[in-house]
PDB file of N, CA and C in Angstrom:
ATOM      1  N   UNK A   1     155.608-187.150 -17.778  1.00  0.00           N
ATOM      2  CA  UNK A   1     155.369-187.363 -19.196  1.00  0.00           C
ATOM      3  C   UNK A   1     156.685-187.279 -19.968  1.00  0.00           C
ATOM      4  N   UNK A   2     157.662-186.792 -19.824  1.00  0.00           N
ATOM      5  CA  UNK A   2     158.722-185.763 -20.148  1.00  0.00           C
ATOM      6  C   UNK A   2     159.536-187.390 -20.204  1.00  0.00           C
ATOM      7  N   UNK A   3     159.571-188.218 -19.272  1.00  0.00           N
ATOM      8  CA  UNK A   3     160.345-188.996 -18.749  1.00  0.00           C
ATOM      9  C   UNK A   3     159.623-190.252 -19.314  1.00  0.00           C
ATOM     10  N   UNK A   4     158.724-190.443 -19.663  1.00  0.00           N
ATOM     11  CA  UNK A   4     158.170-191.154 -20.369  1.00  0.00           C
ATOM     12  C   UNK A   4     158.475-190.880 -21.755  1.00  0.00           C
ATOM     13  N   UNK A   5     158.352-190.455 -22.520  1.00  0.00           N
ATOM     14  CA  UNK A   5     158.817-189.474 -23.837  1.00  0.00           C
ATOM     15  C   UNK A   5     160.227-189.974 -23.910  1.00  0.00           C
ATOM     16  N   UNK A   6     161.380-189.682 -22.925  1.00  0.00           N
ATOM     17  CA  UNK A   6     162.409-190.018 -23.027  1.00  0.00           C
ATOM     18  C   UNK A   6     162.850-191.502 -23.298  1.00  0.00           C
ATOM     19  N   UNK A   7     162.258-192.523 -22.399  1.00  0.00           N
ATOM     20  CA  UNK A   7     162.221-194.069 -21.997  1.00  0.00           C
ATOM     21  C   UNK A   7     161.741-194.685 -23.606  1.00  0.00           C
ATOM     22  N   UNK A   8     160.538-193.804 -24.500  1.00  0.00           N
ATOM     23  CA  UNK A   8     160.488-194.019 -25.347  1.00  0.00           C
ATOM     24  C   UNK A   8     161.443-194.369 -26.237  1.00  0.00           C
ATOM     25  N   UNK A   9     161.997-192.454 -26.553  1.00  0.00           N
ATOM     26  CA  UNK A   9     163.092-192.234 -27.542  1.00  0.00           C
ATOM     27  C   UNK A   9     164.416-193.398 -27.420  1.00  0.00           C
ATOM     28  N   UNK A  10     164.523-193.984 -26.190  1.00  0.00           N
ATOM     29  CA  UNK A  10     165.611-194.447 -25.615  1.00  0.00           C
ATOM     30  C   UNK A  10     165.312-196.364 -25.961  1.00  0.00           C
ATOM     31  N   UNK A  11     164.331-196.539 -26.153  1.00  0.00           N
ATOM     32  CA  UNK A  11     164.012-197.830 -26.421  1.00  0.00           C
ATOM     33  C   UNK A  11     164.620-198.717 -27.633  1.00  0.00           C
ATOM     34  N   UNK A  12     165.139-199.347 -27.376  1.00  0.00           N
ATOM     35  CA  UNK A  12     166.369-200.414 -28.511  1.00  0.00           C
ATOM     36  C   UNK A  12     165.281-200.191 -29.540  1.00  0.00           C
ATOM     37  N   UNK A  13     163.977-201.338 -29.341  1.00  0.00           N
ATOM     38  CA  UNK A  13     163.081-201.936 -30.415  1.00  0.00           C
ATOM     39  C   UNK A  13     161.766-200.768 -30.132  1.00  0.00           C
ATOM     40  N   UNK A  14     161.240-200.009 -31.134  1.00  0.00           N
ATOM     41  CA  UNK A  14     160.386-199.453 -30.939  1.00  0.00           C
ATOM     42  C   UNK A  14     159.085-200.014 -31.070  1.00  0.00           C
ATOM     43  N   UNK A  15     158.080-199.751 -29.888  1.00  0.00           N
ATOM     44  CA  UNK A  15     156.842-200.611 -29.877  1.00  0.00           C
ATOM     45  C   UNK A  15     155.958-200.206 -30.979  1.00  0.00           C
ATOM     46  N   UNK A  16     154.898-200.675 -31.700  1.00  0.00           N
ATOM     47  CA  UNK A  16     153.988-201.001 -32.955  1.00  0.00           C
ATOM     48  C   UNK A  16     153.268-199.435 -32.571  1.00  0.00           C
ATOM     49  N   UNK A  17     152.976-198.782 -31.527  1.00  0.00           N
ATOM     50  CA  UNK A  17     152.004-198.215 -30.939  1.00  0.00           C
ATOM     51  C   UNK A  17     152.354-196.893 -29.796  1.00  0.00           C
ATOM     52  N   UNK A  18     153.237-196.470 -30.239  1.00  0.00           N
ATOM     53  CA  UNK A  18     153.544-195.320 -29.182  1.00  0.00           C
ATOM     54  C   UNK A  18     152.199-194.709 -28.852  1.00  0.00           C
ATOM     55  N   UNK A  19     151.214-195.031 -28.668  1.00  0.00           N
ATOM     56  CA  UNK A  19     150.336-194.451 -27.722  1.00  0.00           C
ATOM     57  C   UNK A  19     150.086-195.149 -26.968  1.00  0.00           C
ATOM     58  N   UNK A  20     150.033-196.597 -26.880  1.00  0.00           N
ATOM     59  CA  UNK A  20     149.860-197.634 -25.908  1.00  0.00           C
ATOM     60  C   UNK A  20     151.367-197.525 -24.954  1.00  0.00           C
ATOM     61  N   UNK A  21     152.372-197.056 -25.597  1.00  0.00           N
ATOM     62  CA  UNK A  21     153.454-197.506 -24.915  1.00  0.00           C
ATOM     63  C   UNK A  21     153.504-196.430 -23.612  1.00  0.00           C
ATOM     64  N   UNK A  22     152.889-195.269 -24.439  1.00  0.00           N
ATOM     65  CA  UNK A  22     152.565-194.096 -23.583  1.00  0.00           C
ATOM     66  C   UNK A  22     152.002-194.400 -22.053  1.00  0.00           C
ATOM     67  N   UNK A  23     150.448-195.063 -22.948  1.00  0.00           N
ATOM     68  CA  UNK A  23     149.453-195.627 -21.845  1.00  0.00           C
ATOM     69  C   UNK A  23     150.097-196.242 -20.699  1.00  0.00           C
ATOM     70  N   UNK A  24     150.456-197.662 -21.221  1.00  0.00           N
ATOM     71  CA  UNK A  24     151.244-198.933 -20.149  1.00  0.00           C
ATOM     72  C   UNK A  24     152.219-198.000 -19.017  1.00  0.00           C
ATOM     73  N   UNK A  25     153.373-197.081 -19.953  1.00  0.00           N
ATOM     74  CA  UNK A  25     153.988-196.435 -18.791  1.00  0.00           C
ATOM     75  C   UNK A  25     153.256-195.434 -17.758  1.00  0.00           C
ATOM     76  N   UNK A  26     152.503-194.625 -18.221  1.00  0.00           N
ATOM     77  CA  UNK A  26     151.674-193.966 -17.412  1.00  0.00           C
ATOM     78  C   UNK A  26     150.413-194.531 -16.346  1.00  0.00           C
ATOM     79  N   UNK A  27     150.154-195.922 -16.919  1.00  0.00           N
ATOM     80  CA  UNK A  27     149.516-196.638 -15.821  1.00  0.00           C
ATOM     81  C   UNK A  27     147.858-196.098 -16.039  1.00  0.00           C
ATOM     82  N   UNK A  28     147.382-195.897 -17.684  1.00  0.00           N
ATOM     83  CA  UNK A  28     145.995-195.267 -18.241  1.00  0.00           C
ATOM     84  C   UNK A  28     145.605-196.642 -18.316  1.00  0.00           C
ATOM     85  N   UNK A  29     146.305-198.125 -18.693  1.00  0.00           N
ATOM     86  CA  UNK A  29     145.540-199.005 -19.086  1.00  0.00           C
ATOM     87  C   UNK A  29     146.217-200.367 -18.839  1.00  0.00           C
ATOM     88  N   UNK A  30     146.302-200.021 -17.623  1.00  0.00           N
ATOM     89  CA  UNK A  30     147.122-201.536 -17.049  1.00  0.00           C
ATOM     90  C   UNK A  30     145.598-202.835 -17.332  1.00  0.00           C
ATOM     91  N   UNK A  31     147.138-203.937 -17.379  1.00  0.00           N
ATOM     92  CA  UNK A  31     146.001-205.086 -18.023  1.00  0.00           C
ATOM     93  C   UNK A  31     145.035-205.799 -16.719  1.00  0.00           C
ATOM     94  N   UNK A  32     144.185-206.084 -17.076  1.00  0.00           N
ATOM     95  CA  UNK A  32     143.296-206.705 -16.112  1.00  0.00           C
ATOM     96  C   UNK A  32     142.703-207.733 -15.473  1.00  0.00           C
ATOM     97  N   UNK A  33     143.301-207.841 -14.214  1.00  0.00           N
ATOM     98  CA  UNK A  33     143.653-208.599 -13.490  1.00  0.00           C
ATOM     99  C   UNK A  33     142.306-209.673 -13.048  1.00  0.00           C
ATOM    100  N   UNK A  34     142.429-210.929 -13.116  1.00  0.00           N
ATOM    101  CA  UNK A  34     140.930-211.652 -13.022  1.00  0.00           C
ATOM    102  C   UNK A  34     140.731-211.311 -11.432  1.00  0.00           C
ATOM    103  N   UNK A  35     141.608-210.766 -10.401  1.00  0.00           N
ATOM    104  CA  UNK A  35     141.146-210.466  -9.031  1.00  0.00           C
ATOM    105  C   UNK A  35     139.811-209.329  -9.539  1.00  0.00           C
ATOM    106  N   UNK A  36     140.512-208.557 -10.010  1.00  0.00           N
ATOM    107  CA  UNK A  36     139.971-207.496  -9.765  1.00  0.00           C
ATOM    108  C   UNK A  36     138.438-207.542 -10.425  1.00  0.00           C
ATOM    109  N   UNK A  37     138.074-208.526 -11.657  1.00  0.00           N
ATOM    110  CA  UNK A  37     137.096-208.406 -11.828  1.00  0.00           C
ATOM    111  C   UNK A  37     136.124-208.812 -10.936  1.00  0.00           C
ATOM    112  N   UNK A  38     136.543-210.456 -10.252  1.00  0.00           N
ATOM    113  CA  UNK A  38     135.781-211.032  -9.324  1.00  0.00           C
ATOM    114  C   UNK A  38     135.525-209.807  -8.501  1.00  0.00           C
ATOM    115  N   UNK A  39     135.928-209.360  -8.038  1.00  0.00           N
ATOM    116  CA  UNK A  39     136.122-208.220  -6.691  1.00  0.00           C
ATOM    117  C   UNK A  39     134.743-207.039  -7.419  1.00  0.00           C
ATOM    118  N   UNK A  40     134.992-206.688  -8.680  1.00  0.00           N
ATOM    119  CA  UNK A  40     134.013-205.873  -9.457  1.00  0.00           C
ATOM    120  C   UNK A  40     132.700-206.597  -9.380  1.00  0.00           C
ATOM    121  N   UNK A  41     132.558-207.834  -9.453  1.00  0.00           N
ATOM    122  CA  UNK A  41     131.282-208.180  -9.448  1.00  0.00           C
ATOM    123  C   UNK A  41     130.583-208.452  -8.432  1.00  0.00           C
ATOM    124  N   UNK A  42     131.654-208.729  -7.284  1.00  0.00           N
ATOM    125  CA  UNK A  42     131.153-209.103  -5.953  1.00  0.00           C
ATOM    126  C   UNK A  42     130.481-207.417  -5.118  1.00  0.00           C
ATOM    127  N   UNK A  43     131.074-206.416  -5.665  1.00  0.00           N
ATOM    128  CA  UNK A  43     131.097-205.302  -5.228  1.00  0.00           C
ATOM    129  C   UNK A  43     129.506-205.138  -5.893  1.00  0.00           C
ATOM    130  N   UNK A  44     129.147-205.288  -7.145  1.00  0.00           N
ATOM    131  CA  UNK A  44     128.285-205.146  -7.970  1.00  0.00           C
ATOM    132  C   UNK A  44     126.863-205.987  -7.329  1.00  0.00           C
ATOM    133  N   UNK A  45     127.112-207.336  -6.740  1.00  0.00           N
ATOM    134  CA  UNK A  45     126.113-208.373  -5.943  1.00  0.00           C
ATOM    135  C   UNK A  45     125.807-207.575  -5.023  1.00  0.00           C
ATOM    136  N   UNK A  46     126.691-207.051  -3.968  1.00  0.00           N
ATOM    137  CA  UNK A  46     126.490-206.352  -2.556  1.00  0.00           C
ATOM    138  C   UNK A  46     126.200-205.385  -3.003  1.00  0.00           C
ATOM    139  N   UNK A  47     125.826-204.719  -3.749  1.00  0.00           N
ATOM    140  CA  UNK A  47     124.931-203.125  -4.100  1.00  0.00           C
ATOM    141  C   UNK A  47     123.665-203.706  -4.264  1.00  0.00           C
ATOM    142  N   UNK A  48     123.327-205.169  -5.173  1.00  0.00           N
ATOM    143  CA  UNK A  48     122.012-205.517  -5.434  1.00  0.00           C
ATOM    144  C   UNK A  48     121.624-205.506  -4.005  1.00  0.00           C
ATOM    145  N   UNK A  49     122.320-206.733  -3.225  1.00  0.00           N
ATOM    146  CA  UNK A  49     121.266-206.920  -2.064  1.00  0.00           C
ATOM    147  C   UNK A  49     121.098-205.824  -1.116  1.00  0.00           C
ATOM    148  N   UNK A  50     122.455-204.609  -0.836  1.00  0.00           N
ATOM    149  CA  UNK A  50     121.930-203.484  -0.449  1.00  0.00           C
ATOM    150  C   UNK A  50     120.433-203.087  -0.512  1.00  0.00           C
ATOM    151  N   UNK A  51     120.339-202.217  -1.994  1.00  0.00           N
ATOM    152  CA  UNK A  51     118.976-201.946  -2.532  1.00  0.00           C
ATOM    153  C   UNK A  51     117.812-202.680  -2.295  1.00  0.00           C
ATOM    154  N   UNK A  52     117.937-204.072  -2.247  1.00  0.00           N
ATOM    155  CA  UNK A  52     117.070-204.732  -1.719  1.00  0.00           C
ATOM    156  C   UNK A  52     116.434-204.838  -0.293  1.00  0.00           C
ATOM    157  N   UNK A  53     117.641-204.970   0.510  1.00  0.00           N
ATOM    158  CA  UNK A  53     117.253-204.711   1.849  1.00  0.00           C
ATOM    159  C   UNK A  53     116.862-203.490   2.251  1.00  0.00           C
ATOM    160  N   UNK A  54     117.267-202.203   1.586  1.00  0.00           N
ATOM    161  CA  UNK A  54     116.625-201.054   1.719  1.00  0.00           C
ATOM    162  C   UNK A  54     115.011-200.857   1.916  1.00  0.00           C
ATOM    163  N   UNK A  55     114.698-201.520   0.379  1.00  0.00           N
ATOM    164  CA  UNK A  55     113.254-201.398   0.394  1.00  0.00           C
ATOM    165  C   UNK A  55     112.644-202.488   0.911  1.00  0.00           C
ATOM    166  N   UNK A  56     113.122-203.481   1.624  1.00  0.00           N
ATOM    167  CA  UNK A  56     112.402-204.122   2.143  1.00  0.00           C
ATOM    168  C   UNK A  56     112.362-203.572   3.550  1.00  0.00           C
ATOM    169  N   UNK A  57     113.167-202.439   4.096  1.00  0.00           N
ATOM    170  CA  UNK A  57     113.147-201.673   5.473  1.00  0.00           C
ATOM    171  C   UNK A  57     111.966-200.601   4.917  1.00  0.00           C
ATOM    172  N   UNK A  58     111.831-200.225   4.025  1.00  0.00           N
ATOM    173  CA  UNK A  58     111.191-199.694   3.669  1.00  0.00           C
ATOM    174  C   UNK A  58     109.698-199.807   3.911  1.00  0.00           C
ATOM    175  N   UNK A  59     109.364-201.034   3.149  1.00  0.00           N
ATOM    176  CA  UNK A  59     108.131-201.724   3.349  1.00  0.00           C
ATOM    177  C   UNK A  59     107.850-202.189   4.950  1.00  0.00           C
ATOM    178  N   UNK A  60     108.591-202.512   5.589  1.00  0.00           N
ATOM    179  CA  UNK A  60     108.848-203.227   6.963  1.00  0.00           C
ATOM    180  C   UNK A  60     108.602-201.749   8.163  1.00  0.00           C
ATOM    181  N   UNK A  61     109.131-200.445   7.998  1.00  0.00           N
ATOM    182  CA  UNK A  61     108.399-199.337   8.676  1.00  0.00           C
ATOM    183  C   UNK A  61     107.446-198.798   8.093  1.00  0.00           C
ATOM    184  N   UNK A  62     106.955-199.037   6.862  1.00  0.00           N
ATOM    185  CA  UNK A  62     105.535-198.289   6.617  1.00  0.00           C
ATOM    186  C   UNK A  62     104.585-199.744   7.318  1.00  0.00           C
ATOM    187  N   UNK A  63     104.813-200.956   7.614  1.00  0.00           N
ATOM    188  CA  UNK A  63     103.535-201.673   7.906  1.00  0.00           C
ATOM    189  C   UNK A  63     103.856-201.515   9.508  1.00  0.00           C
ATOM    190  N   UNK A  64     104.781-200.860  10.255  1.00  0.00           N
ATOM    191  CA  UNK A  64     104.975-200.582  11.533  1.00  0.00           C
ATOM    192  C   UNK A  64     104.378-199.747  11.927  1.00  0.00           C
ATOM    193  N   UNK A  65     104.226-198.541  11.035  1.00  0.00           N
ATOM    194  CA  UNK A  65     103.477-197.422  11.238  1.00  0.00           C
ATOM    195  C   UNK A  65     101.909-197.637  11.095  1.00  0.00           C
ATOM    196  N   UNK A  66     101.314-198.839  10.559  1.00  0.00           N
ATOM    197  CA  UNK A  66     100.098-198.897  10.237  1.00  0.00           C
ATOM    198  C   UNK A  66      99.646-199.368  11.350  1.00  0.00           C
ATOM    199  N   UNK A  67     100.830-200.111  12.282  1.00  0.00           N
ATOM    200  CA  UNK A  67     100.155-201.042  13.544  1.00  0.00           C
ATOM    201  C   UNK A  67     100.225-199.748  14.571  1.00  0.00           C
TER     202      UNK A  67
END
């Protein structure tokens, strides 16, 4: 932080926002990358069909148990 603080004070042009400048150096709010969303949603699909296939194992040993 200390060293961040410094990089600040030390900056030719001072940014609009020394709390963002804070952020960006500390790595609280790096910008966001279109990989990463695809990757977020694909992660988000494969949880649906998880859950899905769950309860369809679900349903699939309770009618096993009936036979």
């Amino acid at each position: 932080l200390f060293a961040v603080l410094v990089t600040l004070y030390e900056e030719p042009e001072k940014p609009d926002s020394a709390l963002d400048f804070l952020k960006h150096h500390l790595g609280a709010s790096a910008p966001e990358n279109p990989e990463i969303e695809a990757l977020r949603l694909e992660v988000a699909e494969t949880k649906e069909k998880y859950e899905a296939v769950l309860e369809e194992n679900k349903k699939l040993k309770t009618k096993v148990k009936v036979y």
